[in-house]
PDB file of N, CA and C in Angstrom:
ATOM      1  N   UNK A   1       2.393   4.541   3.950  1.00  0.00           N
ATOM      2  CA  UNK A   1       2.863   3.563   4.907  1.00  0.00           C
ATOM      3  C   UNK A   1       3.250   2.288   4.157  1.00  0.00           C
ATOM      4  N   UNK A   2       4.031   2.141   4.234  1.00  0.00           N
ATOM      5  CA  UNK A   2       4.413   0.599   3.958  1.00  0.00           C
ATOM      6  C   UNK A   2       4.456  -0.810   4.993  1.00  0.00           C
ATOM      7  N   UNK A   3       4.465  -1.970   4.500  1.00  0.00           N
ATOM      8  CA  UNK A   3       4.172  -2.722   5.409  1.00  0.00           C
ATOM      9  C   UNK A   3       4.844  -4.036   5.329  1.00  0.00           C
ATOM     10  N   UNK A   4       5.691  -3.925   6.380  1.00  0.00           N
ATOM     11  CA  UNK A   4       6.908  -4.372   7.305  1.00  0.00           C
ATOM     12  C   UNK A   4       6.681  -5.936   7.593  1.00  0.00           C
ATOM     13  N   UNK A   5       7.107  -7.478   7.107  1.00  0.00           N
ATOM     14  CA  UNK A   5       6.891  -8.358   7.943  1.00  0.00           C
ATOM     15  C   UNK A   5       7.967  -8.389   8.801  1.00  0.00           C
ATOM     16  N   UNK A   6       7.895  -9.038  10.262  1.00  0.00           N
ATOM     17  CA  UNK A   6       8.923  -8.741  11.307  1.00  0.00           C
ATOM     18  C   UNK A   6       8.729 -10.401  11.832  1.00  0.00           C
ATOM     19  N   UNK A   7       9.591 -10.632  12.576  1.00  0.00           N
ATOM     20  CA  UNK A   7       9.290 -11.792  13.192  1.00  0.00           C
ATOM     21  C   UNK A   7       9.870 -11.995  14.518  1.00  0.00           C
ATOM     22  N   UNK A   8       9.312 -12.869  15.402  1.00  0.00           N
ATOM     23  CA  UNK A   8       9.629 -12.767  17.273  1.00  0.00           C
ATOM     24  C   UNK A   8       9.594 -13.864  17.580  1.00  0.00           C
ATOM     25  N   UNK A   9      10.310 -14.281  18.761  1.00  0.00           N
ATOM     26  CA  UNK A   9      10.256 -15.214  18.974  1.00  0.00           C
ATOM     27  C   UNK A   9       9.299 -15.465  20.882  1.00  0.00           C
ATOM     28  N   UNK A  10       8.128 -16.709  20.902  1.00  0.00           N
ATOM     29  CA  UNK A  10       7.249 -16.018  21.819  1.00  0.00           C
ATOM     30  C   UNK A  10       7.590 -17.217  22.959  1.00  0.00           C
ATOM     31  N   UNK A  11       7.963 -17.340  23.763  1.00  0.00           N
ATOM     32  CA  UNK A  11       7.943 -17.783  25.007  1.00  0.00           C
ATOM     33  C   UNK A  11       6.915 -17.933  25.762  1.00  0.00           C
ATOM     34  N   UNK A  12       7.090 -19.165  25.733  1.00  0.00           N
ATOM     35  CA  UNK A  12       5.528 -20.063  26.868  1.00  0.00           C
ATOM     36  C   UNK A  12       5.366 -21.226  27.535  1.00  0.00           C
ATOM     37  N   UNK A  13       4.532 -21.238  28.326  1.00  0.00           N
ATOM     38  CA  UNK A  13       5.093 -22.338  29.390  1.00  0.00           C
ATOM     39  C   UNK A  13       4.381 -23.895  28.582  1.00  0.00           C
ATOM     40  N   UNK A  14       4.877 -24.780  28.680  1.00  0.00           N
ATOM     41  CA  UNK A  14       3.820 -26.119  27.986  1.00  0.00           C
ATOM     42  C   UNK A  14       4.205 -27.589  28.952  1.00  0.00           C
ATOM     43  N   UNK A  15       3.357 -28.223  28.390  1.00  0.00           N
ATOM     44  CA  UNK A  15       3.460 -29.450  29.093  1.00  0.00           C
ATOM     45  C   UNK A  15       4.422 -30.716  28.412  1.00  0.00           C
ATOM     46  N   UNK A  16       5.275 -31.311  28.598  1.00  0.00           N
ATOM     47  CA  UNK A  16       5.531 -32.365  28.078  1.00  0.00           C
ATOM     48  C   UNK A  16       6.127 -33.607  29.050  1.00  0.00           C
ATOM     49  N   UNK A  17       5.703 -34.796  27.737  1.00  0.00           N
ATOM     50  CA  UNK A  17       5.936 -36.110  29.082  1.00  0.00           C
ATOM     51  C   UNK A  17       7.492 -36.492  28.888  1.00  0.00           C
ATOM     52  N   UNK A  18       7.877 -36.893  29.903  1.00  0.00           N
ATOM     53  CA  UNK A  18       9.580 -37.342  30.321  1.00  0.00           C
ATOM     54  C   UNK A  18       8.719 -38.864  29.750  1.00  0.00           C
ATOM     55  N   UNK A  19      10.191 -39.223  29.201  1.00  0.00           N
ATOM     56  CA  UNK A  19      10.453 -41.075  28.914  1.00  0.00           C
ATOM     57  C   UNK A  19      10.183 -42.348  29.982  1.00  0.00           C
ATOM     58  N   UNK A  20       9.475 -41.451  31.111  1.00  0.00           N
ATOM     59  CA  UNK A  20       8.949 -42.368  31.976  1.00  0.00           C
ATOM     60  C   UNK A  20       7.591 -41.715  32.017  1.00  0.00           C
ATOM     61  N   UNK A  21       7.166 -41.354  31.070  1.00  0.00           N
ATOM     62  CA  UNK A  21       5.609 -40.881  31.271  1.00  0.00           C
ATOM     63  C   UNK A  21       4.577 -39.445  32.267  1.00  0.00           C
ATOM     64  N   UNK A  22       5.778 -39.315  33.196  1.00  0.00           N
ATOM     65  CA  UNK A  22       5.554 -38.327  33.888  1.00  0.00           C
ATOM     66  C   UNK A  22       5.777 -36.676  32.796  1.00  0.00           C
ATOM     67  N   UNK A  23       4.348 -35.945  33.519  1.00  0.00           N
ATOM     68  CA  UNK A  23       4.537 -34.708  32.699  1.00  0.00           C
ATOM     69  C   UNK A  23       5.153 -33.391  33.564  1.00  0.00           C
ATOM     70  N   UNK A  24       5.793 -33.457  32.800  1.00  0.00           N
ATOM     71  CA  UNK A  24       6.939 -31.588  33.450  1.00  0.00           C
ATOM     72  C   UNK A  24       5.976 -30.451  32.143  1.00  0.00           C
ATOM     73  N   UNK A  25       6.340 -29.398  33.417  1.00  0.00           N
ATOM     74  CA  UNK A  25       6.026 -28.372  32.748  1.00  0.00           C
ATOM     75  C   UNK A  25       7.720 -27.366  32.176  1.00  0.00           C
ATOM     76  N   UNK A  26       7.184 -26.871  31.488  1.00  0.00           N
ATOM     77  CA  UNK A  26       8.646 -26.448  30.535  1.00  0.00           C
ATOM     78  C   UNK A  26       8.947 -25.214  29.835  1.00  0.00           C
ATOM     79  N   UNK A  27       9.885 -24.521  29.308  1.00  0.00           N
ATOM     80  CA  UNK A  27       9.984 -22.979  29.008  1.00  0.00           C
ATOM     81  C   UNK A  27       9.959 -23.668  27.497  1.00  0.00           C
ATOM     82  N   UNK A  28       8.719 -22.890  26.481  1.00  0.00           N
ATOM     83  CA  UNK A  28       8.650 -23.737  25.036  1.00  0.00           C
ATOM     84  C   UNK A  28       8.393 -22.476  24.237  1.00  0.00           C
ATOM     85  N   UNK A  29       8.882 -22.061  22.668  1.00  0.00           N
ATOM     86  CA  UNK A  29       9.692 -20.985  22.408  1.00  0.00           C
ATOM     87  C   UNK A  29       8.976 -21.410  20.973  1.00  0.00           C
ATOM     88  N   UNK A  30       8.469 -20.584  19.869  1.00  0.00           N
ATOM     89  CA  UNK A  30       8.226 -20.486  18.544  1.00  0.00           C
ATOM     90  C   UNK A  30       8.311 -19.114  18.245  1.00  0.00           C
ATOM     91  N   UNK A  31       8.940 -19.413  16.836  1.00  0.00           N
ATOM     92  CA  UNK A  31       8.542 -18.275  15.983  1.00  0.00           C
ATOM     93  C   UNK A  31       7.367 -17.207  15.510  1.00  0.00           C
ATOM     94  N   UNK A  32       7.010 -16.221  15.249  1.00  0.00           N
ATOM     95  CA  UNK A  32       5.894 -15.684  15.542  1.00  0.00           C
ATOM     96  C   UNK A  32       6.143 -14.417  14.313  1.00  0.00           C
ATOM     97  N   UNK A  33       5.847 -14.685  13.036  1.00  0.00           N
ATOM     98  CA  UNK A  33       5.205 -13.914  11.881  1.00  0.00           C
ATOM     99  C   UNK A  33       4.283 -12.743  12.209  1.00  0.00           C
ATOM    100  N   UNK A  34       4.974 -11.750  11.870  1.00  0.00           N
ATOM    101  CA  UNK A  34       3.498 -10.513  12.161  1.00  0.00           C
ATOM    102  C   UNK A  34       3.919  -9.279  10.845  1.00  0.00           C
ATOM    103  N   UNK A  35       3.050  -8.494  10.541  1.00  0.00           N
ATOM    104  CA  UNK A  35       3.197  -7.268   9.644  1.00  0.00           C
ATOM    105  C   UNK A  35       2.805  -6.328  10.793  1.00  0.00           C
ATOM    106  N   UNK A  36       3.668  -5.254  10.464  1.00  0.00           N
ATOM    107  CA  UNK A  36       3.625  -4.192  11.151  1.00  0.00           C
ATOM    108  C   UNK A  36       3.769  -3.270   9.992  1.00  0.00           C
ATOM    109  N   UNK A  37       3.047  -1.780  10.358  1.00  0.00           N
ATOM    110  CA  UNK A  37       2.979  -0.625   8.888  1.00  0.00           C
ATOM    111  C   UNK A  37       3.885   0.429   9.728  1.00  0.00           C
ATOM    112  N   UNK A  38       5.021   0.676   8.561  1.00  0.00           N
ATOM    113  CA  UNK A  38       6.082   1.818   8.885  1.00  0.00           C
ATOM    114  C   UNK A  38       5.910   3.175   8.158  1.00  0.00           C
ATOM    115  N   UNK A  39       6.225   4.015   8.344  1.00  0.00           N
ATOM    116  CA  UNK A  39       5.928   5.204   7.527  1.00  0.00           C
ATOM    117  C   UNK A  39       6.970   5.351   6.427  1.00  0.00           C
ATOM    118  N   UNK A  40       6.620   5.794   5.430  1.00  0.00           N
ATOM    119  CA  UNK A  40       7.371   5.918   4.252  1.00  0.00           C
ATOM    120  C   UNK A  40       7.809   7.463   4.046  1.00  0.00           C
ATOM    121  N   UNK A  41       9.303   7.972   3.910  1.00  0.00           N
ATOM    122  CA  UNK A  41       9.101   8.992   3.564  1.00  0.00           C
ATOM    123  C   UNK A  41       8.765   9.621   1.803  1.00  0.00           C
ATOM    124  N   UNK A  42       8.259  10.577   2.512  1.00  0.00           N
ATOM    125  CA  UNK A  42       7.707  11.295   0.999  1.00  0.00           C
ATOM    126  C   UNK A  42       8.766  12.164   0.489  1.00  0.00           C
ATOM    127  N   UNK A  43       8.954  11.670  -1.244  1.00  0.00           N
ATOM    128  CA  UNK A  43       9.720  13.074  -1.766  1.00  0.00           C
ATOM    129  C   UNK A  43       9.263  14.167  -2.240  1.00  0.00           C
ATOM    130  N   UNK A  44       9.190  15.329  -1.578  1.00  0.00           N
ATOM    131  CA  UNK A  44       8.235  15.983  -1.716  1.00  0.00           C
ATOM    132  C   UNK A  44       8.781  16.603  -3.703  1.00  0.00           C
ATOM    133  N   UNK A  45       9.585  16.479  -4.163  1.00  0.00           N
ATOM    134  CA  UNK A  45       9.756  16.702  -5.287  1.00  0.00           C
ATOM    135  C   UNK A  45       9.600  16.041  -6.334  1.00  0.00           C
ATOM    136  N   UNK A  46       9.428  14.781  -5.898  1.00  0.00           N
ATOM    137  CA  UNK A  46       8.555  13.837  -6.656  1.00  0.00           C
ATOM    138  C   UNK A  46       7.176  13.688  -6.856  1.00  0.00           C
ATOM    139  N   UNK A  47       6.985  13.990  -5.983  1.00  0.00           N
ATOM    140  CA  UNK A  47       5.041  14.792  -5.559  1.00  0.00           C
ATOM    141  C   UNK A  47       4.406  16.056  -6.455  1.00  0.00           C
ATOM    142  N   UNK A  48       5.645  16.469  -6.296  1.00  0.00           N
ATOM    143  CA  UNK A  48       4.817  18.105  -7.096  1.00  0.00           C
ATOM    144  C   UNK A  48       5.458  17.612  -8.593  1.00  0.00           C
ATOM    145  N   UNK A  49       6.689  17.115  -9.199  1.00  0.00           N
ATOM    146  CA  UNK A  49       6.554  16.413 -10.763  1.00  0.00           C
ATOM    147  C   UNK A  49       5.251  15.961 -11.084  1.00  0.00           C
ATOM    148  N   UNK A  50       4.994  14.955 -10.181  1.00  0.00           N
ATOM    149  CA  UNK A  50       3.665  14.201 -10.225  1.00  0.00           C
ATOM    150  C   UNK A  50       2.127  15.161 -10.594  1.00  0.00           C
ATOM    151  N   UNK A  51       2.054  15.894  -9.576  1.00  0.00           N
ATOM    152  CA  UNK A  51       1.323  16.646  -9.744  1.00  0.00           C
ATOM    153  C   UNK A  51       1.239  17.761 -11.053  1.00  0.00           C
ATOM    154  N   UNK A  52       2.278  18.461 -11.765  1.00  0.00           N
ATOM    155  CA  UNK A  52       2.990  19.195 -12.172  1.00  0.00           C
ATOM    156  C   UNK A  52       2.203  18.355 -14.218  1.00  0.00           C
ATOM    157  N   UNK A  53       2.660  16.947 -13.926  1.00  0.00           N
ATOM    158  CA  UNK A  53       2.144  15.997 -14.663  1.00  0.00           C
ATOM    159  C   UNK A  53       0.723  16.455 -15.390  1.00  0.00           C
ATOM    160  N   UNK A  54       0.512  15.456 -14.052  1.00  0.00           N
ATOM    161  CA  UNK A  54      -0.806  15.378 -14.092  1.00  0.00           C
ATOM    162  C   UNK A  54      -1.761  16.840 -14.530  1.00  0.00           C
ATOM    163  N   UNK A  55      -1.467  17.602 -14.128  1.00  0.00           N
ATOM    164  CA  UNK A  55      -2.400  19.131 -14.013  1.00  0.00           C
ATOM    165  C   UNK A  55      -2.168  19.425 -15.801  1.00  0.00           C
ATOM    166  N   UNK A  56      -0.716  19.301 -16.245  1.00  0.00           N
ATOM    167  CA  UNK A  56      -0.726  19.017 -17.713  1.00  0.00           C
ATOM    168  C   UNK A  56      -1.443  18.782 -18.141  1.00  0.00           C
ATOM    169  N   UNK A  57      -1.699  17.241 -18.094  1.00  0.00           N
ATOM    170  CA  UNK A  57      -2.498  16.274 -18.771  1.00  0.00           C
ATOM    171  C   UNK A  57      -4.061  16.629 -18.750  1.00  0.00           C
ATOM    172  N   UNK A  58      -4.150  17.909 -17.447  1.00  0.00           N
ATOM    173  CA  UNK A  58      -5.770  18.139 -17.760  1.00  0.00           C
ATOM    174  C   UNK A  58      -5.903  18.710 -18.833  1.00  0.00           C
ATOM    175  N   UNK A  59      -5.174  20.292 -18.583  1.00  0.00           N
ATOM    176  CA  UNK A  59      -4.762  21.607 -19.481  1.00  0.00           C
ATOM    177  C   UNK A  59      -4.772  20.661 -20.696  1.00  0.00           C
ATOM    178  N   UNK A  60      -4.275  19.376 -21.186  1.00  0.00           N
ATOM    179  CA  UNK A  60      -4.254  19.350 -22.742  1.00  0.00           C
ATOM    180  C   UNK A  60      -5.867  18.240 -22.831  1.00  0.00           C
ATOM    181  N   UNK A  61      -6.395  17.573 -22.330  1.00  0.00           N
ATOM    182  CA  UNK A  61      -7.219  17.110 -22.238  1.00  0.00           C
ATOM    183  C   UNK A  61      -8.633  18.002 -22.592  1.00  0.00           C
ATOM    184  N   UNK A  62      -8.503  19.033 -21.594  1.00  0.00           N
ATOM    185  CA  UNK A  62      -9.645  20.117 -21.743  1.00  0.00           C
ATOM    186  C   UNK A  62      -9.535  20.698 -23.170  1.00  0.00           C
ATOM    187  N   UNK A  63      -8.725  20.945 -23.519  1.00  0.00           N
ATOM    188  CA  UNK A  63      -7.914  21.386 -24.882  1.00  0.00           C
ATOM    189  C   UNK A  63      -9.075  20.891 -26.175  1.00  0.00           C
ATOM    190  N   UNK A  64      -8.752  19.898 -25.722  1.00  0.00           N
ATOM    191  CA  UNK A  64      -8.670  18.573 -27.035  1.00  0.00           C
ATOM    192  C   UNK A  64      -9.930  18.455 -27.068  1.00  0.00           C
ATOM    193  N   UNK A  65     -11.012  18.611 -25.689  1.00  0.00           N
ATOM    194  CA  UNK A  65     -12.619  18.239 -25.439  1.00  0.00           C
ATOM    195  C   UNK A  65     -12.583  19.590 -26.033  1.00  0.00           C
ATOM    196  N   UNK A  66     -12.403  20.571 -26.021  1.00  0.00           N
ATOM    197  CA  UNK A  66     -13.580  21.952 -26.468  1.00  0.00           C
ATOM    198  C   UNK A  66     -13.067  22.106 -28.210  1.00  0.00           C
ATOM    199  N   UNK A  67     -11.829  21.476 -28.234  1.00  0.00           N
ATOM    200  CA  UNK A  67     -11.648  21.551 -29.873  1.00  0.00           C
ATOM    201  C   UNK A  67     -12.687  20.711 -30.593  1.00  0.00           C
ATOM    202  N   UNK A  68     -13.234  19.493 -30.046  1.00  0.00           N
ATOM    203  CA  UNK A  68     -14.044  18.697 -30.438  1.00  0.00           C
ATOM    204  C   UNK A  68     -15.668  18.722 -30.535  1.00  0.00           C
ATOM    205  N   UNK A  69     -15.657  20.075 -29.509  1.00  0.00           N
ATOM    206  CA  UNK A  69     -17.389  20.417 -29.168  1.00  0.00           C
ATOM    207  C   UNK A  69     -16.990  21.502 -30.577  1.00  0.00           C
ATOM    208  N   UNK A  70     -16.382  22.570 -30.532  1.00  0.00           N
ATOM    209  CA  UNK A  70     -15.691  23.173 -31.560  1.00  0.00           C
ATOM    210  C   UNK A  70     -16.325  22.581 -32.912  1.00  0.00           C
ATOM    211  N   UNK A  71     -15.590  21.466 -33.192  1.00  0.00           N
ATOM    212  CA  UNK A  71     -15.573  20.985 -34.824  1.00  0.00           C
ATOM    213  C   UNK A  71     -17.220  20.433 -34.780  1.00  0.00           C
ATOM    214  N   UNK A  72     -17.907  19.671 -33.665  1.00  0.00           N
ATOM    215  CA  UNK A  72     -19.118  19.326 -33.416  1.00  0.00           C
ATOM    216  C   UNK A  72     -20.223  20.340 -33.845  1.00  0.00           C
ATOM    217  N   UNK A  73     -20.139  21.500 -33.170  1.00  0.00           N
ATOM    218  CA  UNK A  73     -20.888  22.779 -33.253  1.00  0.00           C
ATOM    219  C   UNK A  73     -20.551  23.478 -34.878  1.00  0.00           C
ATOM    220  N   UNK A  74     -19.544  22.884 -35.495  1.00  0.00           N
ATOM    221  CA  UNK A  74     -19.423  23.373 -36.908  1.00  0.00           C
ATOM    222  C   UNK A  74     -20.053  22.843 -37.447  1.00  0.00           C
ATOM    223  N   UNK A  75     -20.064  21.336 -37.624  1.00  0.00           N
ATOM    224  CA  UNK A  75     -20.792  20.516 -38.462  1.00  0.00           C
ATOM    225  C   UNK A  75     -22.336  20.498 -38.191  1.00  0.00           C
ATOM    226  N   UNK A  76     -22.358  20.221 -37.305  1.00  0.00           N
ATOM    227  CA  UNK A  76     -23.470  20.537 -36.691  1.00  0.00           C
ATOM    228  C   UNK A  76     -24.353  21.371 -35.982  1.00  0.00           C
ATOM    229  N   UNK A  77     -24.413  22.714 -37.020  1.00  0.00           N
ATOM    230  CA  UNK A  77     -25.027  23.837 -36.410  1.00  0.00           C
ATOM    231  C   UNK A  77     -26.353  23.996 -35.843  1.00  0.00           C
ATOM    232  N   UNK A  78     -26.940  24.588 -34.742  1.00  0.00           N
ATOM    233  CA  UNK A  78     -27.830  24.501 -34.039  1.00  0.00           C
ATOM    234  C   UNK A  78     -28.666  25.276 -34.255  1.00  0.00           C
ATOM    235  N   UNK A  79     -30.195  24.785 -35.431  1.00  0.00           N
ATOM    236  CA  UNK A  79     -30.927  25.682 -35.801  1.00  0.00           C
ATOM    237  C   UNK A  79     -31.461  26.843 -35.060  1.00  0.00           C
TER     238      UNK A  79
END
């Protein structure tokens, strides 16, 4: 989801005084800031690269840890 600022304008009634002191009521109008969350679409082929990646990066990771228990267990043989 991503997230959207939008803006409105809000209508409301208020009080103000006329130049002779008398108060009217009146149609009084501001701007109005809000975030709203939109949905994002997904590429789903960008997703599975991603994934595709990543799952790599285990496969050589795991690799690299048992080559190292490997050279560990050489040097260091376990009476």
């Amino acid at each position: 989801m991503d997230r959207v600022q939008q803006v409105r304008e809000r209508t409301y009634l208020c009080t103000a005084t006329t130049e002779s002191g008398e108060e009217v009521t009146q149609t009084c109008s501001e701007a109005e800031t809000y975030t709203t969350r939109v949905p994002r679409a997904i590429d789903l082929n960008a997703e599975q690269e991603k994934l595709d990646s990543m799952l790599d990066r285990v496969d050589r990771a795991r690799a690299e840890a048992n080559a190292e228990v490997r050279q560990c267990q050489a040097t260091y043989p376990e009476s």
